[in-house]
Protein backbone atom coordinates (compact mmCIF):
# COMPACT_ATOMS: atom_id res chain seq x y z
CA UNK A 1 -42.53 32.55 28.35
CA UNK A 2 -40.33 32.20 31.33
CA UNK A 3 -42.25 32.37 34.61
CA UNK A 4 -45.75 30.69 33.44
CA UNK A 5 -43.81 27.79 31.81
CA UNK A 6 -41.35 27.03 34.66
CA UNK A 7 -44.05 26.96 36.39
CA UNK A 8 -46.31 24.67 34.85
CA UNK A 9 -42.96 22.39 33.66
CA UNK A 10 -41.69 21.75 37.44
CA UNK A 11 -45.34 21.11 38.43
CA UNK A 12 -45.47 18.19 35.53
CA UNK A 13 -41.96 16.68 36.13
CA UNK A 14 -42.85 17.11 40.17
CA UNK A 15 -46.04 15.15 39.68
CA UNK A 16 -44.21 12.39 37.07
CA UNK A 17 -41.68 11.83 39.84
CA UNK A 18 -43.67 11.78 42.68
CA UNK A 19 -47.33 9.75 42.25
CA UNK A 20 -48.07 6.79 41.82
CA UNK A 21 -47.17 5.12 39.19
CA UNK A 22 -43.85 7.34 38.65
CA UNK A 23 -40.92 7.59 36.61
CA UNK A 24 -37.54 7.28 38.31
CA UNK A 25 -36.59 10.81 37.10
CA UNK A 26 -36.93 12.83 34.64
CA UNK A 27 -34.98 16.04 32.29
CA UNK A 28 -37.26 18.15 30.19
CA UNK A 29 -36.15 20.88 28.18
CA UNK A 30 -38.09 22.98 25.56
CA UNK A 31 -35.99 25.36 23.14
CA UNK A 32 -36.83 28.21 20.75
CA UNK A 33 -34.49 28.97 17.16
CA UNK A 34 -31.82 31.28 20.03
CA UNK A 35 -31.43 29.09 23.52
CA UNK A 36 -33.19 27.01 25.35
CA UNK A 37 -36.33 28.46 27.66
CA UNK A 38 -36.93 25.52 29.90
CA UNK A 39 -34.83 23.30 31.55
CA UNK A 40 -36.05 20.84 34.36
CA UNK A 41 -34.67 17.85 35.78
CA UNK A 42 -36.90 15.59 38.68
CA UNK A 43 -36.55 12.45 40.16
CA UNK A 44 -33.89 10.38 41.19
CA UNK A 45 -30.60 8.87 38.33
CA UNK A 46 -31.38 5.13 39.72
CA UNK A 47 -34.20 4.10 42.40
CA UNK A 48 -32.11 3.20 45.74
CA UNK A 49 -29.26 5.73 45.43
CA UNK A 50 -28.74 9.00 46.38
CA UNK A 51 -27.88 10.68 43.09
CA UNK A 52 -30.47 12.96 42.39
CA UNK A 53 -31.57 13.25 37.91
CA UNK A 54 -29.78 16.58 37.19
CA UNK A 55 -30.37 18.78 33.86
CA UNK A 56 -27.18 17.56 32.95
CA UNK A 57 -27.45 13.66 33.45
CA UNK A 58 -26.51 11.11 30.83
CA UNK A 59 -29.15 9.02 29.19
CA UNK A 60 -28.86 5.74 26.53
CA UNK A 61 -30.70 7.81 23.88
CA UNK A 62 -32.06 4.81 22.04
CA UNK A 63 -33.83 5.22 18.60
CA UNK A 64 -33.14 9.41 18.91
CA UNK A 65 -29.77 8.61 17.70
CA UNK A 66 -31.60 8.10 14.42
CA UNK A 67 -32.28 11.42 13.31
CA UNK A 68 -28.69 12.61 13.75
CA UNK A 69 -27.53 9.48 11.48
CA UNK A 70 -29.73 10.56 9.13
CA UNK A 71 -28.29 13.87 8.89
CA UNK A 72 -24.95 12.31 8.30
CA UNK A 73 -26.18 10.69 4.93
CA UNK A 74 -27.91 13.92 4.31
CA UNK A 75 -24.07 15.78 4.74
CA UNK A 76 -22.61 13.07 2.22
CA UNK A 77 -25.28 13.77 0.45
CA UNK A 78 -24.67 17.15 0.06
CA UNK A 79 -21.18 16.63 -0.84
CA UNK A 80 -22.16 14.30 -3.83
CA UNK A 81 -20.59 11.33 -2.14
CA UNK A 82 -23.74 9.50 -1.16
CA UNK A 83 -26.75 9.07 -4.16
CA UNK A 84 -29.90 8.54 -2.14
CA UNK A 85 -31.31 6.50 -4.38
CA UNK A 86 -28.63 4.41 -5.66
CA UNK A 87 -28.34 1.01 -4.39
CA UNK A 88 -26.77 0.65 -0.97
CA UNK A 89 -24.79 -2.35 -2.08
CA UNK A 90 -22.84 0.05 -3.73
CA UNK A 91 -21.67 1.37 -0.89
CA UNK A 92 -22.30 -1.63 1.50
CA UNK A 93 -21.82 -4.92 -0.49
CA UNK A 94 -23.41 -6.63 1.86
CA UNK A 95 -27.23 -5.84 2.47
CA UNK A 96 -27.67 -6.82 -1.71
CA UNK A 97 -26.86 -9.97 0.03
CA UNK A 98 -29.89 -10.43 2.10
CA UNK A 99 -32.92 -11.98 1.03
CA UNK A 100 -36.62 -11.33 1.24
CA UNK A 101 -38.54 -14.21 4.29
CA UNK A 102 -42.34 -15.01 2.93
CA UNK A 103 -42.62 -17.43 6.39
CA UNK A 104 -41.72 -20.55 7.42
CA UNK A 105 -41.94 -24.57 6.55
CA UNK A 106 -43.70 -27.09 7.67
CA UNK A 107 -39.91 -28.30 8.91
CA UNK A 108 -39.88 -23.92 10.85
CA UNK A 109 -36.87 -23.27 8.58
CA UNK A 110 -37.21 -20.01 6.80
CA UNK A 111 -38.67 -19.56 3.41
CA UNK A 112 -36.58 -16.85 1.81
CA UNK A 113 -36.26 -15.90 -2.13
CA UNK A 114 -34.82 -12.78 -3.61
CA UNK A 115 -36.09 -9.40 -3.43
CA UNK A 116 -37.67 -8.00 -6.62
CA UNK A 117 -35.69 -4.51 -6.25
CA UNK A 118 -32.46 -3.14 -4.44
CA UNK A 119 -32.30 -1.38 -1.36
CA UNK A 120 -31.38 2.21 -1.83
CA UNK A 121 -30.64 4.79 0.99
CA UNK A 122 -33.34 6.73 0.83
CA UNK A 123 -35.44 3.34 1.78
CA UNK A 124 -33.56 2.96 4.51
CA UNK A 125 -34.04 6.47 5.94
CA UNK A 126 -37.69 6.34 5.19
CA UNK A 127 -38.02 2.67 6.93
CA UNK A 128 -39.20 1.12 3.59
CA UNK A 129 -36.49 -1.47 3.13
CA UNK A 130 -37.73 -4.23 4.62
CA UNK A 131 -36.32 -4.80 7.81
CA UNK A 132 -37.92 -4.28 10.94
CA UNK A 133 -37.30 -5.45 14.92
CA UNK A 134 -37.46 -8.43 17.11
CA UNK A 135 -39.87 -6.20 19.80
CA UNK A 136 -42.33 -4.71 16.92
CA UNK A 137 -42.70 -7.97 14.55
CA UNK A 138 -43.48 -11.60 15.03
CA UNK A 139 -41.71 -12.92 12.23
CA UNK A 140 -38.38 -11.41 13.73
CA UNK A 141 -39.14 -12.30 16.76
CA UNK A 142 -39.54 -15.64 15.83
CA UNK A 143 -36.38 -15.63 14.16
CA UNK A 144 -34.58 -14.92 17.13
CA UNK A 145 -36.16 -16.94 19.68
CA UNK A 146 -35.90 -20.56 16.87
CA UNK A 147 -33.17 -19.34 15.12
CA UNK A 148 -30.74 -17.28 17.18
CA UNK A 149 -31.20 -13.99 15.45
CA UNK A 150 -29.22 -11.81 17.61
CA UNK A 151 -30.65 -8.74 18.65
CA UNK A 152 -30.14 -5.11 17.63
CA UNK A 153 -28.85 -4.72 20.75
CA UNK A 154 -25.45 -6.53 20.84
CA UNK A 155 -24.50 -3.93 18.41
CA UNK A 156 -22.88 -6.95 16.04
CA UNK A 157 -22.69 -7.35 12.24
CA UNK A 158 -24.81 -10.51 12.94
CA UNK A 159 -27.47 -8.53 13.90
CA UNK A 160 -27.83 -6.77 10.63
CA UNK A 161 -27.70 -9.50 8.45
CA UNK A 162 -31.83 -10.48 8.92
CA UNK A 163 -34.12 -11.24 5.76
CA UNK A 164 -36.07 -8.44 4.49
CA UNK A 165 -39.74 -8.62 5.41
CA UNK A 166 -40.76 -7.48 2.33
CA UNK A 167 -39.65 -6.42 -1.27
CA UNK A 168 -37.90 -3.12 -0.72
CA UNK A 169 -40.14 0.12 -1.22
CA UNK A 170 -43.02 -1.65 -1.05
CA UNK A 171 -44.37 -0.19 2.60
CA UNK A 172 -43.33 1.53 5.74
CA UNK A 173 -42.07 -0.91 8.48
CA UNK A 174 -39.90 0.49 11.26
CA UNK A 175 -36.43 -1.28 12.38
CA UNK A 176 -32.67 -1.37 11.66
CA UNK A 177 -32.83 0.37 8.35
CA UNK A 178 -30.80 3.11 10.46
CA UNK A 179 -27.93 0.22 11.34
CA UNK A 180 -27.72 0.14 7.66
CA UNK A 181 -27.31 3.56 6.86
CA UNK A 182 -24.35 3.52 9.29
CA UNK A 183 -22.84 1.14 7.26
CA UNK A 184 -23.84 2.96 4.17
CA UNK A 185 -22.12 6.69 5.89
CA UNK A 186 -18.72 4.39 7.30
CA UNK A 187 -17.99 2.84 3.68
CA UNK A 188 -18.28 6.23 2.26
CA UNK A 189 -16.52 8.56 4.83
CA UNK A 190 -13.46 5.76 5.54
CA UNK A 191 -14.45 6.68 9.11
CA UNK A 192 -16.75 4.88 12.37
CA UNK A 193 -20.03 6.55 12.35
CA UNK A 194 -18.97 8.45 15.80
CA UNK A 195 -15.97 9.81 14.01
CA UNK A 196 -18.10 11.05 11.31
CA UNK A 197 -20.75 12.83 13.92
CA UNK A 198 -18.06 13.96 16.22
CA UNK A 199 -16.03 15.88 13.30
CA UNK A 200 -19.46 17.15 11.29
CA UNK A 201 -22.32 17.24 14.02
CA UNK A 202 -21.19 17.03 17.58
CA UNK A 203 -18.31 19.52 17.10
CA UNK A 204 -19.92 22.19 14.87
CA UNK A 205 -23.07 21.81 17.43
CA UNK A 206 -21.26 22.07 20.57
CA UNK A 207 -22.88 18.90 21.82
CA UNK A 208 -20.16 17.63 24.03
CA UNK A 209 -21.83 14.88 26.04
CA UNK A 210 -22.58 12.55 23.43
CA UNK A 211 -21.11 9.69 22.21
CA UNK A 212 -21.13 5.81 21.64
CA UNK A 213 -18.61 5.22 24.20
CA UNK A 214 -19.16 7.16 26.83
CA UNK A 215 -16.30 9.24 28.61
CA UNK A 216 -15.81 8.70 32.51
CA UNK A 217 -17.12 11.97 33.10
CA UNK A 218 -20.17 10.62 31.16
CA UNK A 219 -20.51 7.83 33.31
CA UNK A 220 -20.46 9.97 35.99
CA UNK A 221 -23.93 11.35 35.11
CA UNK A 222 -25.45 8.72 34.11
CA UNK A 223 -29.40 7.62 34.35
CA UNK A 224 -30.29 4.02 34.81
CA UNK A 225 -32.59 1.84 33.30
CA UNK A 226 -35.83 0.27 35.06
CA UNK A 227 -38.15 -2.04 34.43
CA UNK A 228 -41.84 -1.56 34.83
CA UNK A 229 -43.44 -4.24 36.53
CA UNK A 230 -46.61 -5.31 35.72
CA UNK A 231 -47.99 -3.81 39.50
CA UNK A 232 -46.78 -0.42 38.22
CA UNK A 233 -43.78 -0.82 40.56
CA UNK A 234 -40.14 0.26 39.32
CA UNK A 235 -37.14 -2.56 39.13
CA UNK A 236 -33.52 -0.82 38.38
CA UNK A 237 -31.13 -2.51 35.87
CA UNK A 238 -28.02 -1.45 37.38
CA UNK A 239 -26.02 -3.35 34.44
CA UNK A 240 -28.52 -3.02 31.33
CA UNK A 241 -26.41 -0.78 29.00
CA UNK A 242 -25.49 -0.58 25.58
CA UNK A 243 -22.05 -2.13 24.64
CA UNK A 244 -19.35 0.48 25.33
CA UNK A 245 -16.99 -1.59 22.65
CA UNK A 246 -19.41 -2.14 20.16
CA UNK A 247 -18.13 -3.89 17.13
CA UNK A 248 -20.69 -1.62 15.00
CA UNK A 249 -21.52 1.59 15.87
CA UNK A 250 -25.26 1.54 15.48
CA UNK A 251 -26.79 4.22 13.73
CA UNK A 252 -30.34 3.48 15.05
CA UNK A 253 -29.54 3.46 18.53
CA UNK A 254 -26.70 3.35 19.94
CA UNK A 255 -25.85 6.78 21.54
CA UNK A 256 -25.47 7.87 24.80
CA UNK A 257 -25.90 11.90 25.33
CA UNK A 258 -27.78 14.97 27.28
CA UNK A 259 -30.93 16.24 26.70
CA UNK A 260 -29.32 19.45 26.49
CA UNK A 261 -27.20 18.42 23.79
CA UNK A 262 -29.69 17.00 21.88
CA UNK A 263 -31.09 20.36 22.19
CA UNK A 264 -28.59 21.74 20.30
CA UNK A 265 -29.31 19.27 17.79
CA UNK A 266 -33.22 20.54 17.50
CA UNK A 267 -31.99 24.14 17.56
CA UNK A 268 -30.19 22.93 14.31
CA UNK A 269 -32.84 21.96 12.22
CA UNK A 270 -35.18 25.19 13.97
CA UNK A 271 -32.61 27.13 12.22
CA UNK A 272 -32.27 25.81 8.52
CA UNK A 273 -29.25 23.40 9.61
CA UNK A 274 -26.73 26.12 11.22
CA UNK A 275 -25.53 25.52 14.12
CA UNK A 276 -23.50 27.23 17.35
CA UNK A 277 -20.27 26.95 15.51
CA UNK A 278 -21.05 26.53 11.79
CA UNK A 279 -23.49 25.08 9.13
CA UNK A 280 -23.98 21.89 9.60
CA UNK A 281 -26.74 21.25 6.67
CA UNK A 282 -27.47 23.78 3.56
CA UNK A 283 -31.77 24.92 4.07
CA UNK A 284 -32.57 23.57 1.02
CA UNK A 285 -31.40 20.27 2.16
CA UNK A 286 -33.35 21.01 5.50
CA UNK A 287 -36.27 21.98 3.33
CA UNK A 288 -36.07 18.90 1.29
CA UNK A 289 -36.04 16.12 4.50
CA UNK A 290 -38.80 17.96 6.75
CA UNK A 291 -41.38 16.40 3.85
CA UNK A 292 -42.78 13.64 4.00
CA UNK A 293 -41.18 10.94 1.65
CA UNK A 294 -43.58 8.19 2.16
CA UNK A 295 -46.26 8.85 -0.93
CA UNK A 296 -49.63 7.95 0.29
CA UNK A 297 -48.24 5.48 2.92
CA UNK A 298 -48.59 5.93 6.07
CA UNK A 299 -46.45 4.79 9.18
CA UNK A 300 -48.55 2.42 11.60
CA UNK A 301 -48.57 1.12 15.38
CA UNK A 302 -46.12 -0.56 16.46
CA UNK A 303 -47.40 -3.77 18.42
CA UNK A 304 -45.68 -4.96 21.42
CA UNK A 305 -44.60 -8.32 20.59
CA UNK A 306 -41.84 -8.48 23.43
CA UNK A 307 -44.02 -7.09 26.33
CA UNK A 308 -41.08 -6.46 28.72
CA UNK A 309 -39.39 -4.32 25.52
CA UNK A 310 -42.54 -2.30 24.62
CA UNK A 311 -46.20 -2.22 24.58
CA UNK A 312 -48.30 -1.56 21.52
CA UNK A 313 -47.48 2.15 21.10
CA UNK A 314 -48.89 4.83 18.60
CA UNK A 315 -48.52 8.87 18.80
CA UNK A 316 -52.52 10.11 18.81
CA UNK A 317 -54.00 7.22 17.49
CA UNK A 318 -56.20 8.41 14.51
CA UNK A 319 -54.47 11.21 13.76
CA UNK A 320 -51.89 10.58 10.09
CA UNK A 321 -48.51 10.38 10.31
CA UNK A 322 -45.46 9.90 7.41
CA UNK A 323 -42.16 9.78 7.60
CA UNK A 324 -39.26 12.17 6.32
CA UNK A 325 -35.85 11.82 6.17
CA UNK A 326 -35.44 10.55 9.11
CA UNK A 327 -38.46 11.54 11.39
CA UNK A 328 -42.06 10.73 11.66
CA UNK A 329 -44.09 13.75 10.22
CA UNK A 330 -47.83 14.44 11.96
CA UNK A 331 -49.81 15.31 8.49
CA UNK A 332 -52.23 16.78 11.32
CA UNK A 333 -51.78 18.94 13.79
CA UNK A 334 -51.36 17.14 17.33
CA UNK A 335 -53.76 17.78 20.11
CA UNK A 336 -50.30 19.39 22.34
CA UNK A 337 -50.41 22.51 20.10
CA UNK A 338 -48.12 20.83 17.62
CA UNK A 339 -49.09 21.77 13.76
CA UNK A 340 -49.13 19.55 10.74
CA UNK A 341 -45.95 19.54 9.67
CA UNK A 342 -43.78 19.39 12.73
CA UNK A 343 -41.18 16.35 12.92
CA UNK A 344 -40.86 14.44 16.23
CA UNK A 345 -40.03 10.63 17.06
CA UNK A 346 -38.69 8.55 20.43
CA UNK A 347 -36.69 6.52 22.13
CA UNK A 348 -37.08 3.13 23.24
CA UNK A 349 -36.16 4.00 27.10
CA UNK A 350 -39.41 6.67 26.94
CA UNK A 351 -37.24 9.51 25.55
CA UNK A 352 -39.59 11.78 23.40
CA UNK A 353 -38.58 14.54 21.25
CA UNK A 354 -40.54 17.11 18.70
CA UNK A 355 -39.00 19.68 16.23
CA UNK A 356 -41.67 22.41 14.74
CA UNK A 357 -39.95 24.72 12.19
CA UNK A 358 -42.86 26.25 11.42
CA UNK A 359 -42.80 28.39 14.60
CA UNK A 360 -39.26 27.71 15.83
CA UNK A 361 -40.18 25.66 18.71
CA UNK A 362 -39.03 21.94 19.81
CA UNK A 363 -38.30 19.79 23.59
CA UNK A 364 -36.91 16.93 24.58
CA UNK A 365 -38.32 14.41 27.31
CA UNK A 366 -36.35 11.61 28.79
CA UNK A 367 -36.95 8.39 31.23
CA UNK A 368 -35.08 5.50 31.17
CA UNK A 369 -37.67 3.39 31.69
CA UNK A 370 -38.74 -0.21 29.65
CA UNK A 371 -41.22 -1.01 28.39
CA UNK A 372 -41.66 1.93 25.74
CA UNK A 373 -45.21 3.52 25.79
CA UNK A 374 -44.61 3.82 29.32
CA UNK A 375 -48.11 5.38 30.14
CA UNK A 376 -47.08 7.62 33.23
CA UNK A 377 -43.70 9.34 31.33
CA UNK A 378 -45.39 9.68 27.91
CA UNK A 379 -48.44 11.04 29.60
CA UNK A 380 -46.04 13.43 31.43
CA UNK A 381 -44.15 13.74 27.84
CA UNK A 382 -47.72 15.12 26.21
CA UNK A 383 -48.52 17.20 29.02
CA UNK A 384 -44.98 19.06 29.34
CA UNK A 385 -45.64 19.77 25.12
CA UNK A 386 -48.70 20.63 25.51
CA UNK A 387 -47.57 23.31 28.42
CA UNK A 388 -44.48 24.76 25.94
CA UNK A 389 -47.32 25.63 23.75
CA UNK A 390 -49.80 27.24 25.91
CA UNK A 391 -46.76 29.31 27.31
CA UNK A 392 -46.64 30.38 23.87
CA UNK A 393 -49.74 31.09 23.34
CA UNK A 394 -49.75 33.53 26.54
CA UNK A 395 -46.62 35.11 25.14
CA UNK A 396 -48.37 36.17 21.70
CA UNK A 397 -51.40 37.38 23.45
CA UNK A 398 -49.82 39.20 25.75
């Protein structure tokens, strides 16, 4: 695939970089089941400065980092340690604590009342429990700007500890269900979550470069964030990153790593959940999360309710998508080249990612660039997937 993709990659992270609108910079990298067979970096770490985006340059990984929590609960799992659908306050006292919001009073104080069910694990790594996020729903939004809910963000217990916007089970709403099943893995292993991914993920992976507290050599390498004005142009925010003490380690979003690390990750589930150095999940347990565990729900758009946070954004609108344990599922193949099937998902800094086990293929895009559903990178994102699979195509016809 070598030549004809390089060729067609550089030209896509070249244009991204370069036009107008652009993206600061930008690392792309598309791997098969054995090594990686494109790597491309463009673009520059922060507008202003001299650093130029390398292939190995640090990026806040945002809502990525959910995937690999969920195959921490899937290890515990495994091990008989963790009962998916047991209640979590078994293992977390704490969420059977929180309470279900149906609005507010005349007086704007919250209306809350029990739920009718208990959270279990499995709700929260299908994004069925209830909760959701300050830049995706009103009612949380609300909550934060009247009543000081702090956000996700501050990586704080405080954070967690929001009604439920529903009774659990009941539909699909995406937010800090992930946050939770931190909680959920750290009450059961006796461990932080990073301990737990460094000793059963990063290590047998090889992914060295990722963390929630980045090392100095890290920080070295590291991409900033921008803001996307509303002319198109590109503000940096030099000091806009994720607490490097956080009091929680936050399952959902909170890592900072490579894109070829998270590579490595991919190349785990292309290959049944073995990894560089050793298994890191049994196949049938691979086999068992690809599916989609939503039923005949279906995930939905996600509005933009904090415009300088996200716009309204939607993969292929019209097209069906589930969820799985813990991805989003296309029940129909994607116009890329991607089949029905395949697992994918994204970060909130434009960081796009897609796994398809069905012919050993997956890539990894990544901006750091707010609001999500940046149009220029994720435009760039669907054009450098949709290139991986016409290389691919060439290669079986030739």
């Amino acid at each position: 695939m070598s030549q004809n993709l390089k060729s067609a990659a550089d030209a896509i992270l070249h244009r991204v970089t370069s036009g107008r609108p652009r993206v600061p910079g930008v690392v792309a990298m598309a791997t098969d089941r054995k090594a990686n067979i494109y790597e491309g970096a463009a673009g520059e770490r922060m507008l202003g400065q001299a650093a130029a985006m390398t292939t190995d340059s640090v990026f806040a990984i945002f809502s990525t980092t959910k995937a690999i929590t969920g195959t921490a609960a899937l290890q515990l799992m495994e091990d008989g340690k963790l009962d998916l659908d047991a209640p979590a306050k078994t293992y977390v006292p704490d969420i059977g604590k929180l309470q279900v919001i149906e609005g507010f009073d005349d007086a704007g104080k919250p209306k809350l009342r029990a739920p009718k069910r208990d959270i279990t694990t499995r709700m929260l790594l299908l994004h069925t429990a209830g909760f959701g996020y300050d830049f995706f729903n009103e009612t949380y939004n609300r909550l934060a700007q009247q009543h000081g809910q702090p956000s996700v963000i501050t990586a704080s217990k405080a954070a967690l500890t929001t009604p439920l916007l529903f009774d659990p089970g009941e539909r699909w709403e995406y937010g800090s269900n992930m946050d939770w099943a931190g909680q959920v893995i750290e009450a059961i292993a006796g461990k932080r979550l990073g301990e737990v991914m460094q000793e059963r993920i990063f290590a047998p992976l090889g992914m060295a470069d990722t963390a929630f507290t980045m090392t100095p050599a890290m920080r070295a390498r590291l991409a900033r964030i921008h803001q996307r004005e509303a002319d198109g142009s590109l503000t940096p925010l030099p000091d806009l990153e994720l607490p490097q003490k956080p009091d929680i380690h936050m399952g959902g979003h909170g890592l900072y790593a490579t894109v070829g690390d998270y590579c490595r990750f991919i190349r785990m589930w292309l290959n049944d959940g073995m990894g560089e150095h050793g298994r890191v999940l049994k196949p049938q347990t691979v086999l068992m999360a690809e599916k989609n565990g939503l039923g005949d729900k279906k995930i939905k758009m996600l509005p933009g309710v904090i415009p300088s946070l996200s716009n309204d954004a939607e993969f292929f609108p019209g097209v069906s998508k589930s969820w799985a344990l813990s991805f989003m599922v296309n029940d129909e193949p994607f116009p890329t080249g991607r089949p029905a099937g395949a697992l994918g998902w994204a970060g909130l800094a434009n960081l796009f990612y897609w796994i398809d086990r069905k012919n050993g293929i997956g890539g990894f895009w990544a901006t750091q660039i707010l609001p999500f559903a940046d149009p220029t990178s994720f435009i760039g994102y669907v054009d450098f997937e949709t290139a991986v699979y016409r290389g691919m195509a060439m290669r079986q016809a030739a």
